[in-house]
Protein backbone atom coordinates (compact mmCIF):
# COMPACT_ATOMS: atom_id res chain seq x y z
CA UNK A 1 144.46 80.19 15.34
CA UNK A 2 145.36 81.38 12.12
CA UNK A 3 141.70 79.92 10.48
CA UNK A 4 139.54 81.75 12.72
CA UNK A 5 141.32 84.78 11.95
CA UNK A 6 141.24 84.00 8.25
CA UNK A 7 137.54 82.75 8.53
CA UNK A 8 136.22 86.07 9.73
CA UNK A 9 137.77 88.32 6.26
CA UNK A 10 136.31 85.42 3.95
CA UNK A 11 133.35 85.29 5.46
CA UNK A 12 132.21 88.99 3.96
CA UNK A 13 132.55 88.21 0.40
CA UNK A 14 130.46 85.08 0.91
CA UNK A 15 128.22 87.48 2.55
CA UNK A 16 127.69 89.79 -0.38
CA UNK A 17 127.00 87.28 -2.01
CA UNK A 18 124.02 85.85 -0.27
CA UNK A 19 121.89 88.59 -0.63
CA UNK A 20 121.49 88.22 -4.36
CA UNK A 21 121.39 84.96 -4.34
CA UNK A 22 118.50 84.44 -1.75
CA UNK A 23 116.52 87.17 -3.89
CA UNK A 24 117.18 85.48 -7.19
CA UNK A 25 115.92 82.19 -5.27
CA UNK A 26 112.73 83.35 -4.33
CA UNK A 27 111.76 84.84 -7.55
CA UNK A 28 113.48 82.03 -9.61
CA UNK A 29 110.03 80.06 -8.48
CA UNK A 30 108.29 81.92 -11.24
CA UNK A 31 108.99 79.24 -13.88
CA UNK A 32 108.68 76.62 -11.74
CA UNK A 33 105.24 77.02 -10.26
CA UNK A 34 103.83 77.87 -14.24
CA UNK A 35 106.07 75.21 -15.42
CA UNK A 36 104.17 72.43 -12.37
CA UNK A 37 101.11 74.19 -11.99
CA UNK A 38 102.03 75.07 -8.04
CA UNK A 39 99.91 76.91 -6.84
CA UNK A 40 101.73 80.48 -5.26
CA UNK A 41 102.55 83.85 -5.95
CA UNK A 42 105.39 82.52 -9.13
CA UNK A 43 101.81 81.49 -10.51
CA UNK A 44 99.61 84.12 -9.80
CA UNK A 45 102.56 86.25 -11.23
CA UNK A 46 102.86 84.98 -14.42
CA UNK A 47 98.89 84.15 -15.38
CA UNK A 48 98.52 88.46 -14.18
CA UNK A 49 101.35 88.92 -17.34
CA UNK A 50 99.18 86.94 -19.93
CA UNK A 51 95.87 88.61 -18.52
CA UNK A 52 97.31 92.12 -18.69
CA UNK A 53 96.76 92.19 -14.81
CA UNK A 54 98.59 95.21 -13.95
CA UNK A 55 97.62 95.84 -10.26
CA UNK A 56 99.00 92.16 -9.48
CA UNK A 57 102.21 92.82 -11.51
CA UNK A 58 102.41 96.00 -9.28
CA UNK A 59 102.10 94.28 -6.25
CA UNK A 60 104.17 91.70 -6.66
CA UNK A 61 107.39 93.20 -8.13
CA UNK A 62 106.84 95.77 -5.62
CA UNK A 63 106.74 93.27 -2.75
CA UNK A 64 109.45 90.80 -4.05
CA UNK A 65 111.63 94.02 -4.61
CA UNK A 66 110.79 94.46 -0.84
CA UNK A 67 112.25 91.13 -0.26
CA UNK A 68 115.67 92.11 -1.79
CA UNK A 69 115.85 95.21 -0.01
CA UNK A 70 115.38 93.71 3.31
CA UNK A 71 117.35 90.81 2.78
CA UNK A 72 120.42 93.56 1.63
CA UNK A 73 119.46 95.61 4.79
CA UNK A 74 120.19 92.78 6.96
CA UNK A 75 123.54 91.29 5.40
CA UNK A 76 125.15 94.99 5.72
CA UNK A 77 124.04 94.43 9.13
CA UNK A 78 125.78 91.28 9.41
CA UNK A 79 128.79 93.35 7.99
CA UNK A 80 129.25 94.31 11.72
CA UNK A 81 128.76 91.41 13.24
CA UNK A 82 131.51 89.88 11.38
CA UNK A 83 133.90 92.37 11.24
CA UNK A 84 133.95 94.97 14.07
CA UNK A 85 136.18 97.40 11.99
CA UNK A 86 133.17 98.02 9.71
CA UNK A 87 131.17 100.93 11.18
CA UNK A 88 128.98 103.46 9.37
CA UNK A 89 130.31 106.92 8.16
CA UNK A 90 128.32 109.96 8.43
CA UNK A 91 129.01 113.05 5.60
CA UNK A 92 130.99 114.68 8.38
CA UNK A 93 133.79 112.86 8.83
């Protein structure tokens, strides 16, 4: 009895700490595919730095910051699901 109730207020730092850590995964393929010669958007990513490619640089910070923002979206999301006592506060109360 007393784990599941001690499982559910653990389980939100753990949570915070996904978010990051899923972002920092994705992009941490950058080195990886240059460093193998992968082929994917690490690749593409790196070759548009050397080339002065700014457009690709653009489009790919923009989307991977998309990534992060989603993935941070959905874990204070999961905020509720955990723990019902979260709830969002509006400027009026």
């Amino acid at each position: 009895m007393v784990i599941r109730h001690g499982l559910r207020n653990a389980l939100i730092p753990v949570l915070s700490f996904i978010g990051p850590l899923f972002a920092s995964v994705i992009t941490g393929t950058f080195v990886v595919e240059k460093i193998f010669a992968i082929p994917g958007i690490g690749k593409y990513f790196v070759d548009s730095i050397f080339n002065r490619d700014y457009p690709v640089i653009m489009g790919t910070t923009i989307f991977y910051s998309a990534i992060l923002v989603v993935t941070l979206f959905l874990i204070d999301i999961s905020y509720r699901l955990v723990d019902p006592r979260i709830k969002l506060v509006s400027k009026g109360d």
